[in-house]
PDB file of N, CA and C in Angstrom:
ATOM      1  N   UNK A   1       0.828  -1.191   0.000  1.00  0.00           N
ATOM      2  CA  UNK A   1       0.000   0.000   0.000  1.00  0.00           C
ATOM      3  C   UNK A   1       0.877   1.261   0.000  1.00  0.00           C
ATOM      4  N   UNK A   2       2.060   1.491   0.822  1.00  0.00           N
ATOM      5  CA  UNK A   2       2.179   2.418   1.172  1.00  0.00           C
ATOM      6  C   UNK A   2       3.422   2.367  -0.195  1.00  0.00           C
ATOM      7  N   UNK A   3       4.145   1.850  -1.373  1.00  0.00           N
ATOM      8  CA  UNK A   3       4.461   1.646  -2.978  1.00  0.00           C
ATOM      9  C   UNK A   3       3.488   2.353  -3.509  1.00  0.00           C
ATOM     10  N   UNK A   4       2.187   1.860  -3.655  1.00  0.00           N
ATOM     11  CA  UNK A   4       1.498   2.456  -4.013  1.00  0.00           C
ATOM     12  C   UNK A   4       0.832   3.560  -4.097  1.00  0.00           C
ATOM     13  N   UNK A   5       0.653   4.112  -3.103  1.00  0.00           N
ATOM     14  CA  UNK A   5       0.911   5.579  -2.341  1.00  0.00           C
ATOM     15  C   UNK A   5       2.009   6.371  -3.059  1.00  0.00           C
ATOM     16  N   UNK A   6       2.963   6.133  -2.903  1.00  0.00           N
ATOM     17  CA  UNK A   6       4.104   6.729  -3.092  1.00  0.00           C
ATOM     18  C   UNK A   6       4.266   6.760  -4.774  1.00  0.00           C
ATOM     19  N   UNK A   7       4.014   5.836  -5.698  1.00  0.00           N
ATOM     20  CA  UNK A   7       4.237   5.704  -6.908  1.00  0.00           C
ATOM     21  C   UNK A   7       2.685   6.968  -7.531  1.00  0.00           C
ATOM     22  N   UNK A   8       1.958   7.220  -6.721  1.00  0.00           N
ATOM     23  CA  UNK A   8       0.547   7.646  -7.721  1.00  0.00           C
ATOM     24  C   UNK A   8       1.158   9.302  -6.586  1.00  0.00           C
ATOM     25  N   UNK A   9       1.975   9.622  -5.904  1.00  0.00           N
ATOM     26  CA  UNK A   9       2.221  10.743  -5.793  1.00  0.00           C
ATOM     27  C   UNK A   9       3.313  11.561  -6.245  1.00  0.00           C
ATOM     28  N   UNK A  10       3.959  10.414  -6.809  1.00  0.00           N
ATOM     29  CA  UNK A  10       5.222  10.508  -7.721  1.00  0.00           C
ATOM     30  C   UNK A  10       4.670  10.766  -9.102  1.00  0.00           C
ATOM     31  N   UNK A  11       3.438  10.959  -9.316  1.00  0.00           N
ATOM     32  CA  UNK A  11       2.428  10.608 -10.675  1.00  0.00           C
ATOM     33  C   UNK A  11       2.004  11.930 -11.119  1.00  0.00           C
ATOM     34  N   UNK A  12       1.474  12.238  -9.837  1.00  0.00           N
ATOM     35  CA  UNK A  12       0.660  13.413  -9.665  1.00  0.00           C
ATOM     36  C   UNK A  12       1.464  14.804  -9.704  1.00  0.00           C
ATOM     37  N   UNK A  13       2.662  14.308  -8.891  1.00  0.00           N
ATOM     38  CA  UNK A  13       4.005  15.574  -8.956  1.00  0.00           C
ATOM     39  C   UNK A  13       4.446  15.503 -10.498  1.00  0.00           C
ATOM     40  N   UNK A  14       4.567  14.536 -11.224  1.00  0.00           N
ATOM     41  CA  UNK A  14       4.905  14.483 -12.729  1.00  0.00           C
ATOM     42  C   UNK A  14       4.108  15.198 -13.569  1.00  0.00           C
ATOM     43  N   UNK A  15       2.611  15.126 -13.471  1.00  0.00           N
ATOM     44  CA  UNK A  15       2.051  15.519 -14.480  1.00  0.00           C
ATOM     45  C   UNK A  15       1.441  17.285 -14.165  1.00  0.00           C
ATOM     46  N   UNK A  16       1.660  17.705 -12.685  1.00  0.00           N
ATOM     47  CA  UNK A  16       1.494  19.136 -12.189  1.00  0.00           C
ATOM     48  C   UNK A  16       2.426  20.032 -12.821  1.00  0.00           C
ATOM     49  N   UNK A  17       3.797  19.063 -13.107  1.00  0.00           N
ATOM     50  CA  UNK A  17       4.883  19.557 -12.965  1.00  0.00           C
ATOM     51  C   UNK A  17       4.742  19.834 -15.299  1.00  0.00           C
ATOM     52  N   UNK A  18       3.723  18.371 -15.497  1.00  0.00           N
ATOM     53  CA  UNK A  18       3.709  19.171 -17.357  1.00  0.00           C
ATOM     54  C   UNK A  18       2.996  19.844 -17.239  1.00  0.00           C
ATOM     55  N   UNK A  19       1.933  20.007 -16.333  1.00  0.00           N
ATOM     56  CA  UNK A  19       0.874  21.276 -16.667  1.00  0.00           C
ATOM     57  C   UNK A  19       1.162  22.210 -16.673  1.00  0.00           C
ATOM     58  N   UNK A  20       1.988  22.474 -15.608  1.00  0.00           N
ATOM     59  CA  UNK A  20       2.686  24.074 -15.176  1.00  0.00           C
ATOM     60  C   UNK A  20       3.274  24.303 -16.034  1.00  0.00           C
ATOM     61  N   UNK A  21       4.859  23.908 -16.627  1.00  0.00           N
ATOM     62  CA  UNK A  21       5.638  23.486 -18.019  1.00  0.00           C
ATOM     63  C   UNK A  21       4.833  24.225 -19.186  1.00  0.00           C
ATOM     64  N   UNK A  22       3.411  23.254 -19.414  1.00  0.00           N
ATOM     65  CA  UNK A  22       2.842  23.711 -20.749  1.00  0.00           C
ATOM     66  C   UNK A  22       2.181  25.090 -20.592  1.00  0.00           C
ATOM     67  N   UNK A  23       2.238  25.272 -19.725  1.00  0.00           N
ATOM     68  CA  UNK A  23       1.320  26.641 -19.291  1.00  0.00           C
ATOM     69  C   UNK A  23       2.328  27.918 -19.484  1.00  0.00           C
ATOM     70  N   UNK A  24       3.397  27.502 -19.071  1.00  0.00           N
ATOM     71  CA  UNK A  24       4.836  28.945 -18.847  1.00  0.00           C
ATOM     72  C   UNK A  24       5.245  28.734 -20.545  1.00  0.00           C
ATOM     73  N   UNK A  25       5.350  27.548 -21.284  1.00  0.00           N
ATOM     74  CA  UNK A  25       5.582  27.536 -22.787  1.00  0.00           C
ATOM     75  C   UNK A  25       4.534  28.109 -23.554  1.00  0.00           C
ATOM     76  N   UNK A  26       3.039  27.862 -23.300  1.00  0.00           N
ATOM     77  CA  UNK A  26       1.925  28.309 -24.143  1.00  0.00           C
ATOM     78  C   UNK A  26       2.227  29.981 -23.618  1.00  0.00           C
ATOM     79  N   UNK A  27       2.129  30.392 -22.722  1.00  0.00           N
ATOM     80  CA  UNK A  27       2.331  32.098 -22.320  1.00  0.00           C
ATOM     81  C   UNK A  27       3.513  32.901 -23.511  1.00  0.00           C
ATOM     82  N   UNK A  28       4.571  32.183 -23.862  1.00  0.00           N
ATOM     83  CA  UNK A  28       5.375  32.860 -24.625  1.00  0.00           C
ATOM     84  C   UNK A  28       5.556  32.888 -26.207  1.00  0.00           C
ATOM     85  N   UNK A  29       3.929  32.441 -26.169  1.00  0.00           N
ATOM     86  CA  UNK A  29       3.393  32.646 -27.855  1.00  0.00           C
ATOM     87  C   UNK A  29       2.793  33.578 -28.090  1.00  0.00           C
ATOM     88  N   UNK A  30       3.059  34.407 -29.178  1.00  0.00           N
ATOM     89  CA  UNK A  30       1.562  35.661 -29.351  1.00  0.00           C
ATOM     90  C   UNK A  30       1.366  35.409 -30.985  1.00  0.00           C
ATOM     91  N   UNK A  31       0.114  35.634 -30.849  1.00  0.00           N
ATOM     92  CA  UNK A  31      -0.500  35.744 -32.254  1.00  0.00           C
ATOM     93  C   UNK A  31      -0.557  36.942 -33.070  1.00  0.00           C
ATOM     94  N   UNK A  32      -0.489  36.996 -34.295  1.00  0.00           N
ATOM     95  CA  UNK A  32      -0.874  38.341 -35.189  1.00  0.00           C
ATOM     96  C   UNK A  32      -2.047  38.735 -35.668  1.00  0.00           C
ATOM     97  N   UNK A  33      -2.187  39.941 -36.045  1.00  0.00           N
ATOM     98  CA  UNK A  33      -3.746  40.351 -36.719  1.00  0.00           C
ATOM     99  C   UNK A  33      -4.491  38.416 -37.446  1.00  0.00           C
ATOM    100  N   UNK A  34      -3.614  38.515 -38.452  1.00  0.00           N
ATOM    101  CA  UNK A  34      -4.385  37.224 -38.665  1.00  0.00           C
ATOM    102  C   UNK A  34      -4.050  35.949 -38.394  1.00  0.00           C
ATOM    103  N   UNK A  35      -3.659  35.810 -37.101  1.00  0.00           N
ATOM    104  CA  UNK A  35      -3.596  34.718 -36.750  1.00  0.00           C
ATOM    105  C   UNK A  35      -2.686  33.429 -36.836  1.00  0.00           C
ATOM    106  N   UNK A  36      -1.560  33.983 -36.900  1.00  0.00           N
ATOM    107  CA  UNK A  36      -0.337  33.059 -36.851  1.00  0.00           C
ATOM    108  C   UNK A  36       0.339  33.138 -35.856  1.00  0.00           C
ATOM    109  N   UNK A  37       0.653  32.424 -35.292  1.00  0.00           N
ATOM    110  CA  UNK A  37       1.304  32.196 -33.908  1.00  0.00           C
ATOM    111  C   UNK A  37       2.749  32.341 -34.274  1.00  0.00           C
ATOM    112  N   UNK A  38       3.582  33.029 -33.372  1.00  0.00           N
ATOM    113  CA  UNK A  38       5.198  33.084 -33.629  1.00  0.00           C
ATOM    114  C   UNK A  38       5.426  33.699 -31.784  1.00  0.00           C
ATOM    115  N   UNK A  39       6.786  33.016 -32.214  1.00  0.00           N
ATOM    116  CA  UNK A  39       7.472  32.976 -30.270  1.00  0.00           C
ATOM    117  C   UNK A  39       8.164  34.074 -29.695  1.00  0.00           C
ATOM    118  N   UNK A  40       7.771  34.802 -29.283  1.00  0.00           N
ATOM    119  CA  UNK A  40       8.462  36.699 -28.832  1.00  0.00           C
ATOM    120  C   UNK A  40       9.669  36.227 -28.654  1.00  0.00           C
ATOM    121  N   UNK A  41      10.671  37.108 -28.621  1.00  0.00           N
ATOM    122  CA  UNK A  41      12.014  36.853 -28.333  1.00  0.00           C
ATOM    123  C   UNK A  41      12.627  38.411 -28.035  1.00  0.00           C
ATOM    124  N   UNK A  42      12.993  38.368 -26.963  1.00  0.00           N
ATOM    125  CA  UNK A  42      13.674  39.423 -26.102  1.00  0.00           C
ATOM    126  C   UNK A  42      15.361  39.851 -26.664  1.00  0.00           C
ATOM    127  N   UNK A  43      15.876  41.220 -26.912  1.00  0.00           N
ATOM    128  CA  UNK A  43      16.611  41.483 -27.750  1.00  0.00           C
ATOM    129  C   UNK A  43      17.642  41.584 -26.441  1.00  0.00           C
ATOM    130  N   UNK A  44      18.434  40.505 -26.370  1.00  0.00           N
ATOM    131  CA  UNK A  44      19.268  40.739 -25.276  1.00  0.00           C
ATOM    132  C   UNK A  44      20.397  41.630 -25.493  1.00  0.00           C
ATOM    133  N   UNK A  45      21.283  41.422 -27.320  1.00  0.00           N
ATOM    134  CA  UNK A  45      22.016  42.628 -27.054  1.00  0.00           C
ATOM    135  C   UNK A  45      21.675  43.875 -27.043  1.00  0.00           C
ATOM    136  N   UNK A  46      20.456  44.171 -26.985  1.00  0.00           N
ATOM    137  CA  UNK A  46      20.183  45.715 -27.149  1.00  0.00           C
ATOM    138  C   UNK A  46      19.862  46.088 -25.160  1.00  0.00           C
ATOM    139  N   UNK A  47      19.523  44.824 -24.391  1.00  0.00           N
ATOM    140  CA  UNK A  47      19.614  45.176 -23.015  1.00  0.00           C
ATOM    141  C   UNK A  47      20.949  45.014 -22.589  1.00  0.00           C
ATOM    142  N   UNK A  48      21.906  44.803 -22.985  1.00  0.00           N
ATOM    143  CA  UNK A  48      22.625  44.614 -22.034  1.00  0.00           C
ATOM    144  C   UNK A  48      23.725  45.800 -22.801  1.00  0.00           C
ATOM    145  N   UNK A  49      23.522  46.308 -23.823  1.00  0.00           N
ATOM    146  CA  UNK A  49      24.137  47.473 -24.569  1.00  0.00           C
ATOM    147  C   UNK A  49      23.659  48.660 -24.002  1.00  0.00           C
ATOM    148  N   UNK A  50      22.169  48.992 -23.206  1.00  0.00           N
ATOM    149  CA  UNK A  50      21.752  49.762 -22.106  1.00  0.00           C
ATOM    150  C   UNK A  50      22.520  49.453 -21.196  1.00  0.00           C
ATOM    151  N   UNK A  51      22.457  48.449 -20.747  1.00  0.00           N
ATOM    152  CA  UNK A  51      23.291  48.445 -19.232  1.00  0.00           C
ATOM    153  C   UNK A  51      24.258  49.011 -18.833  1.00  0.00           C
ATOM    154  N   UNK A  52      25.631  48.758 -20.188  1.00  0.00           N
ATOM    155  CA  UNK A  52      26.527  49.556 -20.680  1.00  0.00           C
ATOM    156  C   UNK A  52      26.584  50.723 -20.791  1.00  0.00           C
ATOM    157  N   UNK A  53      25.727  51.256 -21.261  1.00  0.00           N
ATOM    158  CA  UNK A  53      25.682  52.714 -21.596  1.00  0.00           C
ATOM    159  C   UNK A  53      25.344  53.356 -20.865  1.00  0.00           C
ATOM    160  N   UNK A  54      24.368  52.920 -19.001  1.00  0.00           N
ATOM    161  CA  UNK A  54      23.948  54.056 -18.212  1.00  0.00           C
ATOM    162  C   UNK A  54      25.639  54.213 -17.493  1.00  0.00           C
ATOM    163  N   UNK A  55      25.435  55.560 -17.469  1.00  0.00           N
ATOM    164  CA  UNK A  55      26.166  55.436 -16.207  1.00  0.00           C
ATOM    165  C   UNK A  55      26.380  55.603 -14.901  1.00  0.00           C
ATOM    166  N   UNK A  56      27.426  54.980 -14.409  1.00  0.00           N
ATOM    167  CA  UNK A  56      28.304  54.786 -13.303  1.00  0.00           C
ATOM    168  C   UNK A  56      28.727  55.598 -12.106  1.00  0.00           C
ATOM    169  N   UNK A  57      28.038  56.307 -11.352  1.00  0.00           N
ATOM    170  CA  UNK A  57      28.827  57.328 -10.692  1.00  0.00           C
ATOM    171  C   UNK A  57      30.094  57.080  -9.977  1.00  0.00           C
ATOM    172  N   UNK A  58      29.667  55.973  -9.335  1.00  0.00           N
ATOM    173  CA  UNK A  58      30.890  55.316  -8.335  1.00  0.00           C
ATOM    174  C   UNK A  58      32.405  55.082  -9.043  1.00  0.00           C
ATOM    175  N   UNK A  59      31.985  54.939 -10.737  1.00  0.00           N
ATOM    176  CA  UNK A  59      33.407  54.388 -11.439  1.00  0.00           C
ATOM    177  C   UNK A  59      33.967  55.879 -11.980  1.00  0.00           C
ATOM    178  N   UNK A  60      35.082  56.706 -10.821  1.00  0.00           N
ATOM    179  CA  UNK A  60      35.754  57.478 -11.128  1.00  0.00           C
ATOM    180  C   UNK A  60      37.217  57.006 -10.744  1.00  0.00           C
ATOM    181  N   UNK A  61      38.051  57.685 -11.476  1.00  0.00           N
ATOM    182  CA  UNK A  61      39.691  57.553 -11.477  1.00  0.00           C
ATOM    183  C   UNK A  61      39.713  57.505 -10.443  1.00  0.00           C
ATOM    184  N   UNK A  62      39.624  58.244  -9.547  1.00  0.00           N
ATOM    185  CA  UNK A  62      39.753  58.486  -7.817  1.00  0.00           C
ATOM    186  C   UNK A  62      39.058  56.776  -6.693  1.00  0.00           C
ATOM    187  N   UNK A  63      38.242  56.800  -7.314  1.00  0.00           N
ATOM    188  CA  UNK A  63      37.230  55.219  -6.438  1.00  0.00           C
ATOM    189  C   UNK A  63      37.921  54.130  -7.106  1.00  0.00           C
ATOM    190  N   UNK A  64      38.426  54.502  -8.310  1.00  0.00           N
ATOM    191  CA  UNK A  64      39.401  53.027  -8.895  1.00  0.00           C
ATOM    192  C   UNK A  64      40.446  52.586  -7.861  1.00  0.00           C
ATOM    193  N   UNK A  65      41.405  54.313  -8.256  1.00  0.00           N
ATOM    194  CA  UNK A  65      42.377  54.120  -6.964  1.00  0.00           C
ATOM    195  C   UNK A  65      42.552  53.893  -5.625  1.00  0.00           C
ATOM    196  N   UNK A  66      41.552  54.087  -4.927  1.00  0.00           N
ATOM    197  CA  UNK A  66      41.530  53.403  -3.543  1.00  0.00           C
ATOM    198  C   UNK A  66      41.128  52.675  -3.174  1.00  0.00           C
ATOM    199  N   UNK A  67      40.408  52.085  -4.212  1.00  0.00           N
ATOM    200  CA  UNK A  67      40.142  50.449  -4.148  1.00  0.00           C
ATOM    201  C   UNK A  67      41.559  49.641  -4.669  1.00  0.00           C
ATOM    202  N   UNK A  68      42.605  50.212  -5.664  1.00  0.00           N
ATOM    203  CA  UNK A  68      43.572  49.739  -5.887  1.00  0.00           C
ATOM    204  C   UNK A  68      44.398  49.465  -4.590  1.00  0.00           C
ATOM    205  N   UNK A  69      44.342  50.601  -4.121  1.00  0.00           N
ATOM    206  CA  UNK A  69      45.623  50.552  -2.886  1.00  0.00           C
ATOM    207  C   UNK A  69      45.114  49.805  -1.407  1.00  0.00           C
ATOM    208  N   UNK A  70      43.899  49.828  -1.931  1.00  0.00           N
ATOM    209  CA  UNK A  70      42.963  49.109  -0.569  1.00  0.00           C
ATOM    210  C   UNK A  70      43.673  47.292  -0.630  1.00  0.00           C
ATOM    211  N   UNK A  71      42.941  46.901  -2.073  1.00  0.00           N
ATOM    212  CA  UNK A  71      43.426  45.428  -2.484  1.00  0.00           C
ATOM    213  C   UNK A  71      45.087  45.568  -1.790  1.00  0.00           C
ATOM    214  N   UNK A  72      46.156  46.473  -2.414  1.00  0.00           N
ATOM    215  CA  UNK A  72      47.532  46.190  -2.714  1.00  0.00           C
ATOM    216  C   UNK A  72      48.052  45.712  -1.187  1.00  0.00           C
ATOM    217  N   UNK A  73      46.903  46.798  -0.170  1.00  0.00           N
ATOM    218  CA  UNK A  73      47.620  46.743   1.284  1.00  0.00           C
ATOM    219  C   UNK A  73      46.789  45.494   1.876  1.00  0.00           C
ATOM    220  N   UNK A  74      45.835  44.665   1.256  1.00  0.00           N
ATOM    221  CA  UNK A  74      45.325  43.316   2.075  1.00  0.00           C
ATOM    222  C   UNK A  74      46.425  41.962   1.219  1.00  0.00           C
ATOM    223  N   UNK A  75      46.569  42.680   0.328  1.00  0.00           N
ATOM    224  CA  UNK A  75      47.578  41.656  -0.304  1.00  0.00           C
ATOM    225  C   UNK A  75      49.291  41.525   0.651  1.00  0.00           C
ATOM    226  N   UNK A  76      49.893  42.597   0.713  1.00  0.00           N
ATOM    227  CA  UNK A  76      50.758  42.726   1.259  1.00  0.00           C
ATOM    228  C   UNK A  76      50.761  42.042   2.746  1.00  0.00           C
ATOM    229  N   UNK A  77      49.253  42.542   3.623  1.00  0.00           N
ATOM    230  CA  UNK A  77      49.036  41.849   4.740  1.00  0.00           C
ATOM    231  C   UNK A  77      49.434  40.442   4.640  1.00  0.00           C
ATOM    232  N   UNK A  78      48.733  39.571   4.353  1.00  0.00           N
ATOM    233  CA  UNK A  78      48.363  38.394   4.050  1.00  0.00           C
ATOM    234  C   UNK A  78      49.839  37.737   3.721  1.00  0.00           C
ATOM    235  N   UNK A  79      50.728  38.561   2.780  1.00  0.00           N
ATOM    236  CA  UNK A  79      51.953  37.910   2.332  1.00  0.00           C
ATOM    237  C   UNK A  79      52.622  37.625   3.352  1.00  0.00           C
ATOM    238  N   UNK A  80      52.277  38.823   4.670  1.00  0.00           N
ATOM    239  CA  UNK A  80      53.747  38.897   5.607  1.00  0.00           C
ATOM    240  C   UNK A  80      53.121  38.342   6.846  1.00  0.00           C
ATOM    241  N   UNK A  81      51.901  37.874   6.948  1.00  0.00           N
ATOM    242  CA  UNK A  81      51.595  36.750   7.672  1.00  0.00           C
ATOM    243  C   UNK A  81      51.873  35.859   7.248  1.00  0.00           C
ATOM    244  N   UNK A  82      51.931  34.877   5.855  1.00  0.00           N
ATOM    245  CA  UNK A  82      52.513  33.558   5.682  1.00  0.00           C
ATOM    246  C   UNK A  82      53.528  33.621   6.001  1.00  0.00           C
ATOM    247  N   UNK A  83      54.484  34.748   6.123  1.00  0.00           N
ATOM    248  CA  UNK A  83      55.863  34.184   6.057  1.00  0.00           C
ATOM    249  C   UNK A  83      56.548  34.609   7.238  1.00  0.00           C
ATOM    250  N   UNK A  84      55.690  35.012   7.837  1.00  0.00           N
ATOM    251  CA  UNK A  84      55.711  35.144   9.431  1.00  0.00           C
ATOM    252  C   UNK A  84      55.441  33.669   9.890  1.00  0.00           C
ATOM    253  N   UNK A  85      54.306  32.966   9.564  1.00  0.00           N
ATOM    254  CA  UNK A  85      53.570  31.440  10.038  1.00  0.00           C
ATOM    255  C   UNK A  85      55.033  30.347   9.269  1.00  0.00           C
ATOM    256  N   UNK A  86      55.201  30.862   8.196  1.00  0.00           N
ATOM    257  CA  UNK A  86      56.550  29.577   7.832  1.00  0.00           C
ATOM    258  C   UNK A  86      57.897  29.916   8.187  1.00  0.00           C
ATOM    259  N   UNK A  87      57.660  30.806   9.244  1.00  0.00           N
ATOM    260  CA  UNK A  87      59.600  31.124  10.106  1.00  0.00           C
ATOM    261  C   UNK A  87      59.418  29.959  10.836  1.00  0.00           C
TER     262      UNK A  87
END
């Protein structure tokens, strides 16, 4: 009983799981004036060529550089603790 159970809920999760499926695939069809179905398609290089193009306030010469020297001095840390730990 309890195979059985388990196999018809394993059944039920399968076929929720095509309904939902066919439902999110049928949504990304649109039709035309007369009636031909064709599949939208999202112009990704033209979004991500926006993305590019807004800009940045934070990315100035100045915020580069002290994030440079920020990295250079955790790097340096780190070096002269290993070789402090392998004396």
């Amino acid at each position: 009983m309890s195979r059985y159970l388990k196999n018809l809920g394993m059944s039920l999760i399968a076929l929720a799981c095509v309904a939902i499926g066919s439902t999110i695939a049928v949504s990304n069809i649109a039709t035309t004036a007369n009636g031909e179905a064709f599949v939208t398609k999202v112009n990704f290089d033209q979004t991500f060529a926006d993305i590019e193009a807004a800009p940045r306030p934070g990315n100035t010469a100045a915020n580069r550089e002290k994030l440079r020297e920020a990295g250079w001095k955790r790097i340096m840390v780190l070096q002269s603790s290993k070789k402090a730990i392998a004396v």
